[in-house]
C-alpha atoms as a PDB file:
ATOM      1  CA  UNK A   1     -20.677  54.019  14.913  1.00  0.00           C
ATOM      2  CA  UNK A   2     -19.132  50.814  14.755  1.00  0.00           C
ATOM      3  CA  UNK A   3     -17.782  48.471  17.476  1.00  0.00           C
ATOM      4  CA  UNK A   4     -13.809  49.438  17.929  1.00  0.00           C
ATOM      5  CA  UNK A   5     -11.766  45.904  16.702  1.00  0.00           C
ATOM      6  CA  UNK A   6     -10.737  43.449  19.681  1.00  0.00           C
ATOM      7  CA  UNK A   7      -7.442  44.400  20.815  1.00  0.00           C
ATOM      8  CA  UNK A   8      -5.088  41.504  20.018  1.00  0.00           C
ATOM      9  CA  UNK A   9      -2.618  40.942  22.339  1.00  0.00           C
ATOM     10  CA  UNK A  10       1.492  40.771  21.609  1.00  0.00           C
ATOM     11  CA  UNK A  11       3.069  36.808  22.708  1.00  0.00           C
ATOM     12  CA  UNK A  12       5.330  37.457  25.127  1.00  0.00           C
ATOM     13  CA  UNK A  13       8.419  35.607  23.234  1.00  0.00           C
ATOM     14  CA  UNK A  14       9.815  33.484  25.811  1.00  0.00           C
ATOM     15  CA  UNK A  15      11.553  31.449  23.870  1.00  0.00           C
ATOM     16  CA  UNK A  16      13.743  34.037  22.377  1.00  0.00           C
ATOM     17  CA  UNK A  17      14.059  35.994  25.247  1.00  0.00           C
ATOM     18  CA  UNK A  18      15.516  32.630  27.241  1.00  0.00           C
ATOM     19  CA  UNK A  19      17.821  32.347  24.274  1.00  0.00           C
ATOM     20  CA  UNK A  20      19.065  35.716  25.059  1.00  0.00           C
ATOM     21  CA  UNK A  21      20.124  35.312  28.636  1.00  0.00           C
ATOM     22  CA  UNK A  22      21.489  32.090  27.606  1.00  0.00           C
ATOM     23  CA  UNK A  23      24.075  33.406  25.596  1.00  0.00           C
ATOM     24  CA  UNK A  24      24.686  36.242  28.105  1.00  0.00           C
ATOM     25  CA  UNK A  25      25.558  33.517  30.467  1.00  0.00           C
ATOM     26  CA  UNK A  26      27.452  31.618  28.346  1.00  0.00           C
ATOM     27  CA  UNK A  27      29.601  34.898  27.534  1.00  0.00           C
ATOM     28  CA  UNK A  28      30.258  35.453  31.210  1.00  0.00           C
ATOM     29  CA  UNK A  29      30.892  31.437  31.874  1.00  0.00           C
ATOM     30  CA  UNK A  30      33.851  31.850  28.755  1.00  0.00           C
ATOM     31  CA  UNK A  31      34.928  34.927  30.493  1.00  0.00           C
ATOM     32  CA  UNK A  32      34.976  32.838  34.024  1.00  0.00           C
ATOM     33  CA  UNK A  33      37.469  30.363  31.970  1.00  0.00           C
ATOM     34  CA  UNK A  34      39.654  32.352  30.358  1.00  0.00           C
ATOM     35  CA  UNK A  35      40.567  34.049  33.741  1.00  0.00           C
ATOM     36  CA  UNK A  36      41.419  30.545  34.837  1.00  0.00           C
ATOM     37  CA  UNK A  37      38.502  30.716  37.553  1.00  0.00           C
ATOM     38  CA  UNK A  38      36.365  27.345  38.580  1.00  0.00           C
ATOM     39  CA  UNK A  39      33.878  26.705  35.960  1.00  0.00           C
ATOM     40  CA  UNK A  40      29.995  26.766  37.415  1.00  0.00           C
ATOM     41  CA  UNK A  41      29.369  22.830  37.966  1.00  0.00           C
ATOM     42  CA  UNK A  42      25.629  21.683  38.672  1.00  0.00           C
ATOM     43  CA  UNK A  43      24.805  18.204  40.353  1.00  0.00           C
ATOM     44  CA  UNK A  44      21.548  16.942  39.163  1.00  0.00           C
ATOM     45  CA  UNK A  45      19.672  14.446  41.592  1.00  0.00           C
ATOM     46  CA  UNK A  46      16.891  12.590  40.243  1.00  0.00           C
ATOM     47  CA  UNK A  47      14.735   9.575  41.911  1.00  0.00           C
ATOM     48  CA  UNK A  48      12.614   7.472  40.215  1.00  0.00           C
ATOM     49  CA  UNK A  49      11.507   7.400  36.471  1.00  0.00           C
ATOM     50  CA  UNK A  50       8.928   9.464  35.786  1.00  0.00           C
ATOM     51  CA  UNK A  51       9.278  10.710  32.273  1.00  0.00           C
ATOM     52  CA  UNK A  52       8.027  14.294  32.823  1.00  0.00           C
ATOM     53  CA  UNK A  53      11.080  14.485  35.333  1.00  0.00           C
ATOM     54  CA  UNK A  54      13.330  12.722  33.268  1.00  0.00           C
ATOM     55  CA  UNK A  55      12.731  14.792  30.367  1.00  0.00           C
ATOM     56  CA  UNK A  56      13.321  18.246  32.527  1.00  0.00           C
ATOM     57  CA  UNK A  57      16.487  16.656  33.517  1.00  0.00           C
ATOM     58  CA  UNK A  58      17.441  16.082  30.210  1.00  0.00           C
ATOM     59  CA  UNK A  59      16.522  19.641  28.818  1.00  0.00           C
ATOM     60  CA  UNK A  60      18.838  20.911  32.188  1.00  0.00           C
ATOM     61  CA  UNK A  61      21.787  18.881  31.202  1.00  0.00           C
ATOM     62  CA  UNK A  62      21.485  20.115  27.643  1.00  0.00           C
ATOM     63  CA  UNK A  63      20.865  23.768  28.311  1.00  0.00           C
ATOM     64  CA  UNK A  64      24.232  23.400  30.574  1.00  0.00           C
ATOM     65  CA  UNK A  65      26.267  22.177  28.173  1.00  0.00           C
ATOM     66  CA  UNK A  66      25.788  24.804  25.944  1.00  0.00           C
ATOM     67  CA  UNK A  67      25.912  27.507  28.500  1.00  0.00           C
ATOM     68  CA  UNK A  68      29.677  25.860  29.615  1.00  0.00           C
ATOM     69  CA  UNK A  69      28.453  24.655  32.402  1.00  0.00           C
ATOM     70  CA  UNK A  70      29.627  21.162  34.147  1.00  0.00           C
ATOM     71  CA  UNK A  71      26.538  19.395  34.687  1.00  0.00           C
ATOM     72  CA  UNK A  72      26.624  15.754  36.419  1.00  0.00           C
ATOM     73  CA  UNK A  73      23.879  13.615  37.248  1.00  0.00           C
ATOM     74  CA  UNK A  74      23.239  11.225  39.878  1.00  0.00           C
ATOM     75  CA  UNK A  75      20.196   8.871  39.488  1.00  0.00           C
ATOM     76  CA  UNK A  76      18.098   6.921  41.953  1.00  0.00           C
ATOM     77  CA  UNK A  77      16.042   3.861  41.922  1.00  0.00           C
ATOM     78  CA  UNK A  78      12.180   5.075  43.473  1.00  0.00           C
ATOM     79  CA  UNK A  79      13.225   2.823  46.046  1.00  0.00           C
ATOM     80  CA  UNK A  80      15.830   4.524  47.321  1.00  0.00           C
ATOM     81  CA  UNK A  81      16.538   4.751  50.728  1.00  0.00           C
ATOM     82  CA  UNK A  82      15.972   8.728  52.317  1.00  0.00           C
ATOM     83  CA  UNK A  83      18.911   7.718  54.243  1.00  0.00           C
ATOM     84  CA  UNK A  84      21.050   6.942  50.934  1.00  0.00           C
ATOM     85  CA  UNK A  85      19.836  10.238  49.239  1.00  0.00           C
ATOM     86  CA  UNK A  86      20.837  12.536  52.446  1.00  0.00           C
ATOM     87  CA  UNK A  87      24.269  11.111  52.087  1.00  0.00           C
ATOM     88  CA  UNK A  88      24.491  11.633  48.375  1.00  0.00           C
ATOM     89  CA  UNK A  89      23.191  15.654  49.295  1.00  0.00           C
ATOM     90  CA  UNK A  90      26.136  15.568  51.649  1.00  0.00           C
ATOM     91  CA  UNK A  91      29.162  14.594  49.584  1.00  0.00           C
ATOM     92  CA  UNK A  92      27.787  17.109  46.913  1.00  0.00           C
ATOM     93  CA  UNK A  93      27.528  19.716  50.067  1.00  0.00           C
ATOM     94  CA  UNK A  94      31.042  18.614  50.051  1.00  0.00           C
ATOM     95  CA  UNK A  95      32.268  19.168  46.420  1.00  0.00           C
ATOM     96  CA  UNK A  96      33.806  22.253  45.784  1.00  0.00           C
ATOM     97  CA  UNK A  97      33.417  21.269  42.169  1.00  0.00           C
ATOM     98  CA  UNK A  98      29.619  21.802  42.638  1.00  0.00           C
ATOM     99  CA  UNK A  99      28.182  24.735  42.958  1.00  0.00           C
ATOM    100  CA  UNK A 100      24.315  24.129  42.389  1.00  0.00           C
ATOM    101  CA  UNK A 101      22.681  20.981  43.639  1.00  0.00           C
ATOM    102  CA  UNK A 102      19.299  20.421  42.244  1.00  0.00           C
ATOM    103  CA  UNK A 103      16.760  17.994  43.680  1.00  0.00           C
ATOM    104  CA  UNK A 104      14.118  16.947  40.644  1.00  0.00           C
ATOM    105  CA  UNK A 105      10.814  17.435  42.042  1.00  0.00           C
ATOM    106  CA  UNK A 106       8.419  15.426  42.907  1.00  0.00           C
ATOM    107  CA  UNK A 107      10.429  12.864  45.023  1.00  0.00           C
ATOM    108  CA  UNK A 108       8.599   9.659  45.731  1.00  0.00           C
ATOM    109  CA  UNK A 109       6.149   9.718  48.855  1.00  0.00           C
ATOM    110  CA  UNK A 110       8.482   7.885  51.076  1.00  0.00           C
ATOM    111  CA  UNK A 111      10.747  10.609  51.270  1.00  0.00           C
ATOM    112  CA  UNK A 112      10.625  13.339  53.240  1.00  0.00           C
ATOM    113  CA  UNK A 113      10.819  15.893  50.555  1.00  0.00           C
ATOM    114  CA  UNK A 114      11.433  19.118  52.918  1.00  0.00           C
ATOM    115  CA  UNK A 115      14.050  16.589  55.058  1.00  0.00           C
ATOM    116  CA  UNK A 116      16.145  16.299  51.585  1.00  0.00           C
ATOM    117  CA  UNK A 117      15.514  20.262  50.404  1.00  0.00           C
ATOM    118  CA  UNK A 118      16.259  21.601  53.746  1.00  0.00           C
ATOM    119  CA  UNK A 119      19.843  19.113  54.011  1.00  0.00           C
ATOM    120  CA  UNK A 120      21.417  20.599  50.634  1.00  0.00           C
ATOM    121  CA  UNK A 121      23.755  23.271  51.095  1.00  0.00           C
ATOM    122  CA  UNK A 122      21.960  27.104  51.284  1.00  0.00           C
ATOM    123  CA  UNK A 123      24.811  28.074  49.088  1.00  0.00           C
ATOM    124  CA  UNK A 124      23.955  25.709  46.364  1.00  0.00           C
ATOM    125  CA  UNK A 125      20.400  25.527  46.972  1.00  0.00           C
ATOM    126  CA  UNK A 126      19.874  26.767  43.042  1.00  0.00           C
ATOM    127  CA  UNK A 127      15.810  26.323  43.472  1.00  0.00           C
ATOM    128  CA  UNK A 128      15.743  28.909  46.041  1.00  0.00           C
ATOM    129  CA  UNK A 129      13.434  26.423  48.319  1.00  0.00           C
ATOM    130  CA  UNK A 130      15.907  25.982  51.394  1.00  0.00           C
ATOM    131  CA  UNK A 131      14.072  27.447  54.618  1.00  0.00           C
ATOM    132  CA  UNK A 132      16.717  29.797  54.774  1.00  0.00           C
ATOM    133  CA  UNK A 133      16.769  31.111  51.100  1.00  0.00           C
ATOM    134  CA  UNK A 134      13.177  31.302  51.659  1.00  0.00           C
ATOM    135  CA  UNK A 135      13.176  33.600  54.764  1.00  0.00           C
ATOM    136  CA  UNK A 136      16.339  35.661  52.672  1.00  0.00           C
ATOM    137  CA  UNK A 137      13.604  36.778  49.738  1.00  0.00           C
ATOM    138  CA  UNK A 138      11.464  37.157  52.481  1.00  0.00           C
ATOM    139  CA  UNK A 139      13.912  40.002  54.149  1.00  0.00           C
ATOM    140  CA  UNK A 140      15.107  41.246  51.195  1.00  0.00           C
ATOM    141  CA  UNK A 141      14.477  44.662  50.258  1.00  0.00           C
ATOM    142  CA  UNK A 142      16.823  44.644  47.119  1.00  0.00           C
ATOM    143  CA  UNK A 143      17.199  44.296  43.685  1.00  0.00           C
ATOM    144  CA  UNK A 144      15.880  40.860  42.579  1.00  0.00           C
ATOM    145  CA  UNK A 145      18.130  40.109  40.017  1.00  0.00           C
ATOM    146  CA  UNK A 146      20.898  41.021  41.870  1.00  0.00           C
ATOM    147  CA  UNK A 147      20.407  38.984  45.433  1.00  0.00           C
ATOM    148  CA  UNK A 148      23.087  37.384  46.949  1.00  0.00           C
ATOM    149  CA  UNK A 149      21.575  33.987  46.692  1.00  0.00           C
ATOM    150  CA  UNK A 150      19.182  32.037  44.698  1.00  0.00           C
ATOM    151  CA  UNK A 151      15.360  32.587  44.007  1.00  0.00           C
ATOM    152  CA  UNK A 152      12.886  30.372  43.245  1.00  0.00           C
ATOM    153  CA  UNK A 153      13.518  29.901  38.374  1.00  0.00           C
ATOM    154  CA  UNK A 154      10.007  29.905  37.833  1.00  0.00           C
ATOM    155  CA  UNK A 155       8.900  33.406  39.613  1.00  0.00           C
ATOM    156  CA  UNK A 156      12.501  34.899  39.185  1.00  0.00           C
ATOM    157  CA  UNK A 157      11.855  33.983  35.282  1.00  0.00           C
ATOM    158  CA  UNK A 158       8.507  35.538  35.222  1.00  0.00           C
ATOM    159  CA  UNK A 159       9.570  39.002  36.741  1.00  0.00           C
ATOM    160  CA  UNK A 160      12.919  38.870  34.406  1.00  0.00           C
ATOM    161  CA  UNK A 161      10.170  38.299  31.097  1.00  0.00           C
ATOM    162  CA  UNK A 162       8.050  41.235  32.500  1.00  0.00           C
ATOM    163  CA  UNK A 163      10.917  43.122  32.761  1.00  0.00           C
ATOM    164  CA  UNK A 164      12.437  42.867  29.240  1.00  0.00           C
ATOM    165  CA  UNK A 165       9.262  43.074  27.723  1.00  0.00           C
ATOM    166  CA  UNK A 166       8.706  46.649  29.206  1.00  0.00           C
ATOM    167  CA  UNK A 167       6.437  45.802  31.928  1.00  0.00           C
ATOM    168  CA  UNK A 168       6.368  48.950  34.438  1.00  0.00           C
ATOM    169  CA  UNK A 169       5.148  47.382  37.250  1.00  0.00           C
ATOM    170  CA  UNK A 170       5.647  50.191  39.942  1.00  0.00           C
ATOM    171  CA  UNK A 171       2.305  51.201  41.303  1.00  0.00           C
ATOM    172  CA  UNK A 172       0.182  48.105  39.467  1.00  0.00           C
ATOM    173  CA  UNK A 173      -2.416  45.992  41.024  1.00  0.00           C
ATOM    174  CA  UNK A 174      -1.312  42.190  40.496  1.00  0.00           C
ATOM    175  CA  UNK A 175      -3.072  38.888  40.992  1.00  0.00           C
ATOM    176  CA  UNK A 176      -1.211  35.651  41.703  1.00  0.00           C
ATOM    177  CA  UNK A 177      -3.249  32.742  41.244  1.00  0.00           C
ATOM    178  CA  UNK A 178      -1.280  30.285  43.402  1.00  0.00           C
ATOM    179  CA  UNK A 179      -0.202  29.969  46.780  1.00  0.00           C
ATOM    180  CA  UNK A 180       2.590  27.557  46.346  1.00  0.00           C
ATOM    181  CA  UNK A 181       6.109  27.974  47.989  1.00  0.00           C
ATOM    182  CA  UNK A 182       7.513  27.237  44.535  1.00  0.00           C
ATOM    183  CA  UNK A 183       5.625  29.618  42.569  1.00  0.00           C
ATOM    184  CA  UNK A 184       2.721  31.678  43.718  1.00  0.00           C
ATOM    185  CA  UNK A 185       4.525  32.939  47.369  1.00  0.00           C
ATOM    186  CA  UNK A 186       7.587  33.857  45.828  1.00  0.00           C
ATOM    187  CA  UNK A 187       6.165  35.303  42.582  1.00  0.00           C
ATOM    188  CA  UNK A 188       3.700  37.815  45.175  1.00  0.00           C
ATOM    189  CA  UNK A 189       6.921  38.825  46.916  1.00  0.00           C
ATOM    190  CA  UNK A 190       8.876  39.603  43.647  1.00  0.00           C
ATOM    191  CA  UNK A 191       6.223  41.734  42.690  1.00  0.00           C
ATOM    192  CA  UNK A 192       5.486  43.660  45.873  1.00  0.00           C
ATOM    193  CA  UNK A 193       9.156  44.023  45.852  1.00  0.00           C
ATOM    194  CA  UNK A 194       9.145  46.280  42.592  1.00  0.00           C
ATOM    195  CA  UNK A 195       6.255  48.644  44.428  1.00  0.00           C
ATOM    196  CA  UNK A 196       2.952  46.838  43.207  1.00  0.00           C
ATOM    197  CA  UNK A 197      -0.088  45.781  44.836  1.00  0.00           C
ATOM    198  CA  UNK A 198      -0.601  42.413  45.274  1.00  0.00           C
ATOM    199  CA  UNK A 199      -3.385  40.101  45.572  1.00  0.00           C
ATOM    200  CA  UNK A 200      -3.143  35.992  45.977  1.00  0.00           C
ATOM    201  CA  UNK A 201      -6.593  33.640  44.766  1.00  0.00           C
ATOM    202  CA  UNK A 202      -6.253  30.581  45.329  1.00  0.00           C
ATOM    203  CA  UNK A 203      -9.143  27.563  45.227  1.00  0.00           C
ATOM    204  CA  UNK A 204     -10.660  29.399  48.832  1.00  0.00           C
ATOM    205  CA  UNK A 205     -10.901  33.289  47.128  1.00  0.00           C
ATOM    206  CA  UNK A 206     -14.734  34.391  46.692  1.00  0.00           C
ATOM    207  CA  UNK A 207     -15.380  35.629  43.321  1.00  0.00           C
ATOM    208  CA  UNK A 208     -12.310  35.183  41.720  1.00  0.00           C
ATOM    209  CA  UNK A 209     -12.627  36.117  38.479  1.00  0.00           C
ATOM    210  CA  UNK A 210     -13.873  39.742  39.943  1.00  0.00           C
ATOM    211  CA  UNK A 211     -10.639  40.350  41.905  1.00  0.00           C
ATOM    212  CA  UNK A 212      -8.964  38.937  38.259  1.00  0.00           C
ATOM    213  CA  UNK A 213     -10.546  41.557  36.206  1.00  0.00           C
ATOM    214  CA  UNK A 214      -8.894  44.907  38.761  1.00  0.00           C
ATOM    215  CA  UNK A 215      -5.857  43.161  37.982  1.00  0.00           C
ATOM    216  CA  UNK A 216      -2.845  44.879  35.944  1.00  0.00           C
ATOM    217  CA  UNK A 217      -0.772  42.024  35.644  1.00  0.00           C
ATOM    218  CA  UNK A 218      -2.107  38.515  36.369  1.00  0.00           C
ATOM    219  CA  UNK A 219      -0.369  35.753  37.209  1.00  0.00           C
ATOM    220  CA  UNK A 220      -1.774  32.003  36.788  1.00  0.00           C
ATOM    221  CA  UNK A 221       0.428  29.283  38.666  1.00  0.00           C
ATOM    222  CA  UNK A 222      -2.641  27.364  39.754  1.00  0.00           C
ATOM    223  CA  UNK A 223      -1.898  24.015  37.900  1.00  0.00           C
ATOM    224  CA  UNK A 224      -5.579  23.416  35.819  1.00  0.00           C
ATOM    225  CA  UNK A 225      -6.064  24.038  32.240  1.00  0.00           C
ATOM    226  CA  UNK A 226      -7.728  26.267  30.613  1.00  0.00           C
ATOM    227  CA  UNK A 227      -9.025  27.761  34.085  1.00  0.00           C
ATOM    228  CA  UNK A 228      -8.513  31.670  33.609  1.00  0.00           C
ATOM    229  CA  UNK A 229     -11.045  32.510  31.284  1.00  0.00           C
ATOM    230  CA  UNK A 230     -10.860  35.550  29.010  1.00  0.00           C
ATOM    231  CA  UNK A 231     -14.008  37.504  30.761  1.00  0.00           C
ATOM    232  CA  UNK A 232     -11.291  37.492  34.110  1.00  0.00           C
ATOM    233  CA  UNK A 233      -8.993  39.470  31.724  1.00  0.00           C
ATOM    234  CA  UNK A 234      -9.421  43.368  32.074  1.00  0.00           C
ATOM    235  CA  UNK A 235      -8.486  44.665  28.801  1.00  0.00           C
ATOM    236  CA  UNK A 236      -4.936  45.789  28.309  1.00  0.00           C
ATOM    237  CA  UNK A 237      -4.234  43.868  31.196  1.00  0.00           C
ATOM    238  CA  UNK A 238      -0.571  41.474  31.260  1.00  0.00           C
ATOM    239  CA  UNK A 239      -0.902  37.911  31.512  1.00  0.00           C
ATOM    240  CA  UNK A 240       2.193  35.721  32.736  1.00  0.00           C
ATOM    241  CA  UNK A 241       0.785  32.255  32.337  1.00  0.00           C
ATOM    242  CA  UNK A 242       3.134  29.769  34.332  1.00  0.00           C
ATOM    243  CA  UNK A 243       0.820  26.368  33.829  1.00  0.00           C
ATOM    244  CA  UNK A 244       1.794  23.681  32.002  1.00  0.00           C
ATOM    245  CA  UNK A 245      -1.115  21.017  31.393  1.00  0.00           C
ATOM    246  CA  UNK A 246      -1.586  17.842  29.000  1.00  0.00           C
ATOM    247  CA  UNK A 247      -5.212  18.235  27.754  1.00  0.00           C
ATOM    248  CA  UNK A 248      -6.551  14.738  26.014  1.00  0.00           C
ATOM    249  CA  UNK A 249      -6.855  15.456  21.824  1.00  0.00           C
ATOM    250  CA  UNK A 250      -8.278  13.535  19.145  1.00  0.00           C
ATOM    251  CA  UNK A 251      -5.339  12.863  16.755  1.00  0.00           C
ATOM    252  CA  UNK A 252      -5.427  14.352  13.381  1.00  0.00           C
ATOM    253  CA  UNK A 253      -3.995  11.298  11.594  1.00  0.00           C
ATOM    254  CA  UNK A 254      -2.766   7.213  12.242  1.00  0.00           C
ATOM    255  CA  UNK A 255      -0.564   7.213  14.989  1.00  0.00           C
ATOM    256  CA  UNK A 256      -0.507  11.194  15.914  1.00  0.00           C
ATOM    257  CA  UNK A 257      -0.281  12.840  19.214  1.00  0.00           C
ATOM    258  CA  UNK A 258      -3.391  12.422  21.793  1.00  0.00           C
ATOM    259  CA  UNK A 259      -2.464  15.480  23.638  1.00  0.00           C
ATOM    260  CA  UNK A 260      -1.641  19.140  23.651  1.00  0.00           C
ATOM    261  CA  UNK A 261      -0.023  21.432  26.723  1.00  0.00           C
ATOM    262  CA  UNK A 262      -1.862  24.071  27.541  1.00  0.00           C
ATOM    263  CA  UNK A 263      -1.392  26.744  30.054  1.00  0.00           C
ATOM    264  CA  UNK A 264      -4.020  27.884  32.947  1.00  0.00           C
ATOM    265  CA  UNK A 265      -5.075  30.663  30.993  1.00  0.00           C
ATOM    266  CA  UNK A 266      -7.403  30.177  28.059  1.00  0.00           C
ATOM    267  CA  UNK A 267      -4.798  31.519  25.395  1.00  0.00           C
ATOM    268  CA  UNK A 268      -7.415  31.627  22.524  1.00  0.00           C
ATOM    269  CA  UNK A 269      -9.698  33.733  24.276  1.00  0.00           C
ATOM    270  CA  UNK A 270      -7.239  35.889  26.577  1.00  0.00           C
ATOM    271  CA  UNK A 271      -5.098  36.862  23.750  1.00  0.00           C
ATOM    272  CA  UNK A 272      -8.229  39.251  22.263  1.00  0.00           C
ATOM    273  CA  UNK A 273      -8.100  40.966  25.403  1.00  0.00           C
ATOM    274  CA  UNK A 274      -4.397  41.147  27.104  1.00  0.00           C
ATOM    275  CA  UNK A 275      -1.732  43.698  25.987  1.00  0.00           C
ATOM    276  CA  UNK A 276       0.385  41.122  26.488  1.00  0.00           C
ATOM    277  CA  UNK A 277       0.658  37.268  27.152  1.00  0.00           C
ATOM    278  CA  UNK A 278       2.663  34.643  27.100  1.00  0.00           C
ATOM    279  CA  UNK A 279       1.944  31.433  25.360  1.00  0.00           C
ATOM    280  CA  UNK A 280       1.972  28.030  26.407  1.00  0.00           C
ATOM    281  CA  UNK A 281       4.627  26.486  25.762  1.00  0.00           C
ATOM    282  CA  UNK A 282       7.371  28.633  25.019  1.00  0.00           C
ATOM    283  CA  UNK A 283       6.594  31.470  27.163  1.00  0.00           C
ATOM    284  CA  UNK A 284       7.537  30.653  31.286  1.00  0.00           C
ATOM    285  CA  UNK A 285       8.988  27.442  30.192  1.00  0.00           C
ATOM    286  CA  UNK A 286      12.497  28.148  28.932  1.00  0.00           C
ATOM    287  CA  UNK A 287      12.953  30.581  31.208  1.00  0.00           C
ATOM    288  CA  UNK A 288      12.846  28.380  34.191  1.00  0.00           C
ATOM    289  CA  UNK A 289      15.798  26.759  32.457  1.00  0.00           C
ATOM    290  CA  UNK A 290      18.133  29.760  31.762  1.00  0.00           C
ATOM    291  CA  UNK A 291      17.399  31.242  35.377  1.00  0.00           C
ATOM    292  CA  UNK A 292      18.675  27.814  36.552  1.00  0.00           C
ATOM    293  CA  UNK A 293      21.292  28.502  34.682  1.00  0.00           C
ATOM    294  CA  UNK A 294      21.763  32.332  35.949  1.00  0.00           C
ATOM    295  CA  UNK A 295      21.618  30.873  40.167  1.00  0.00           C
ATOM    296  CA  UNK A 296      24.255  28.076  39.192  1.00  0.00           C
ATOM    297  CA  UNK A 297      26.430  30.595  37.768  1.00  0.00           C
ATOM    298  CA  UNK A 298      25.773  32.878  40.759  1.00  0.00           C
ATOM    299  CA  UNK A 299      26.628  31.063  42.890  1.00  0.00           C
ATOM    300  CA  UNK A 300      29.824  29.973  41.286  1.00  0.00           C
ATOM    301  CA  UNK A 301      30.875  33.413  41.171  1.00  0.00           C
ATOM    302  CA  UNK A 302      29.819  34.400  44.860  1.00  0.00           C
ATOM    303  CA  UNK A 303      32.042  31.506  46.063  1.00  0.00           C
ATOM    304  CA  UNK A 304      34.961  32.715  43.820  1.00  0.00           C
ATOM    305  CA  UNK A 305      34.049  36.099  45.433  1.00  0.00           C
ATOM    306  CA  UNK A 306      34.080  34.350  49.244  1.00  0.00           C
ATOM    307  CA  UNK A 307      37.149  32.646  48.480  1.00  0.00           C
ATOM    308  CA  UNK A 308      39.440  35.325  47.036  1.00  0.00           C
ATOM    309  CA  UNK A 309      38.181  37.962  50.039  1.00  0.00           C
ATOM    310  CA  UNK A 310      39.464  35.392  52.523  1.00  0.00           C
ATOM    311  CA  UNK A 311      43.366  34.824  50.522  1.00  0.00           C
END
């Protein structure tokens, strides 16, 4: 008898399936204006001029003006004062034409980064990172998608991709790889919020790629390339793969590119064993963008909601 084929696993398309909530948004943002109600507006804060951040800023602003959503940004010398950024976070705490205030991560190291998360407005804290959006997820025993204020993009993204690629993930055993407050913490509660059974490695966890391979669904947010191998991968297992790393690349002619992203997962081999997986990019990536979208608009609309309760 002959050895059965490798299974090859189907790309999670996340990409199209960004694209999709995108225009769902935008449907509900034209249906916001036509009923003559404030239109979502997001302030955009960025320091310094790192490329990486200015080119996420630039992809925000973009994705907002197609959506129909105000987007304004407000840029910063890296030698700004912390003082002079608190009282820019203040006047947009102020604005009742903003309804989302997003700091651009990393800020430079003589900020106080938490100082300048925990100061913007709980209501408009879009990344889900104030201390007191983190203790809501925390306490929240609902529906994900439907809390009353914003999650994290990144892990709200990933559970919204499992989710309309048919992902059952009641009664699974999960891995997060990645214990950070941006990703890994709030990706574990997500899941163990929709019944699974979850597991966080992190650089610490003894034998790691053994508690990988029990996994159902693995999640990499651990930030090094190419690190899950496809031996961690139990076959028909899910693979969300939330890293985004430059990897050094001979080029292939005269002035081509000396790099290529890659994720934490080693796509090439995973992708024989996984049911499904996404790729890297165009898998976590956009949707990070359209669920910034989905908390800016959320938070429009639970303000409109606050507002006409109180008249």
């Amino acid at each position: 008898m002959s050895d059965p084929a490798p299974q090859v696993s189907k790309k999670i398309d996340g990409k199209s399936i960004a694209a999709d909530i995108r225009a769902e948004i935008k449907a509900r943002v034209t249906t916001i204006t036509e009923k003559g109600d404030p239109i979502p507006g997001l302030a955009v804060v960025l320091v310094g001029e790192r490329r990486d951040s200015q080119t996420y800023v630039n992809m925000k602003k973009k994705a907002c003006a197609e959506a129909g959503i105000i987007s304004k940004g407000f840029d910063f010398d890296a030698t700004v004062s912390q003082t002079e950024l608190l009282e820019c976070v203040q006047k947009l705490n102020d604005d009742d034409s903003i309804h989302g205030i997003l700091i651009q991560l990393p800020l430079p190291k003589h900020i106080d980064q938490d100082k300048v998360i925990a100061a913007v407005d709980p209501a408009k804290d879009v990344d889900g990172l104030h201390p007191y959006n983190v203790a809501n997820l925390a306490l929240y025993t609902g529906e994900a998608t439907q809390a009353p204020f914003s999650i994290p993009c990144t892990p709200l993204g990933c559970l919204v991709l499992l989710d309309r690629s048919g992902v059952e993930l009641k009664g699974t055993s999960c891995v997060v790889i990645g214990r950070s407050q941006l990703v890994g913490l709030p990706m574990a509660r997500l899941l163990i919020g929709r019944d699974a059974t979850v597991t966080i490695c992190h650089s610490k966890t003894k034998e790691i790629e053994s508690v990988c391979r029990q996994a159902d669904v693995v999640v990499a947010a651990v930030g090094r390339a190419e690190m899950v191998k496809a031996d961690w991968i139990k076959p028909g297992a899910v693979v969300i793969d939330v890293g985004i790393n430059s990897v050094d690349i001979e080029p292939t002619k005269p002035g081509g590119k000396t790099y290529k992203l890659v994720g934490d997962v080693d796509f090439k081999g995973a992708h024989e064993v996984a049911s499904k997986i996404t790729p890297v990019p165009g898998g976590v990536g956009p949707m990070t963008i359209a669920m910034l979208l989905n908390n800016t608009l959320q938070a429009c609309e639970l303000k409109t909601k606050r507002l006409q309760e109180k008249s």
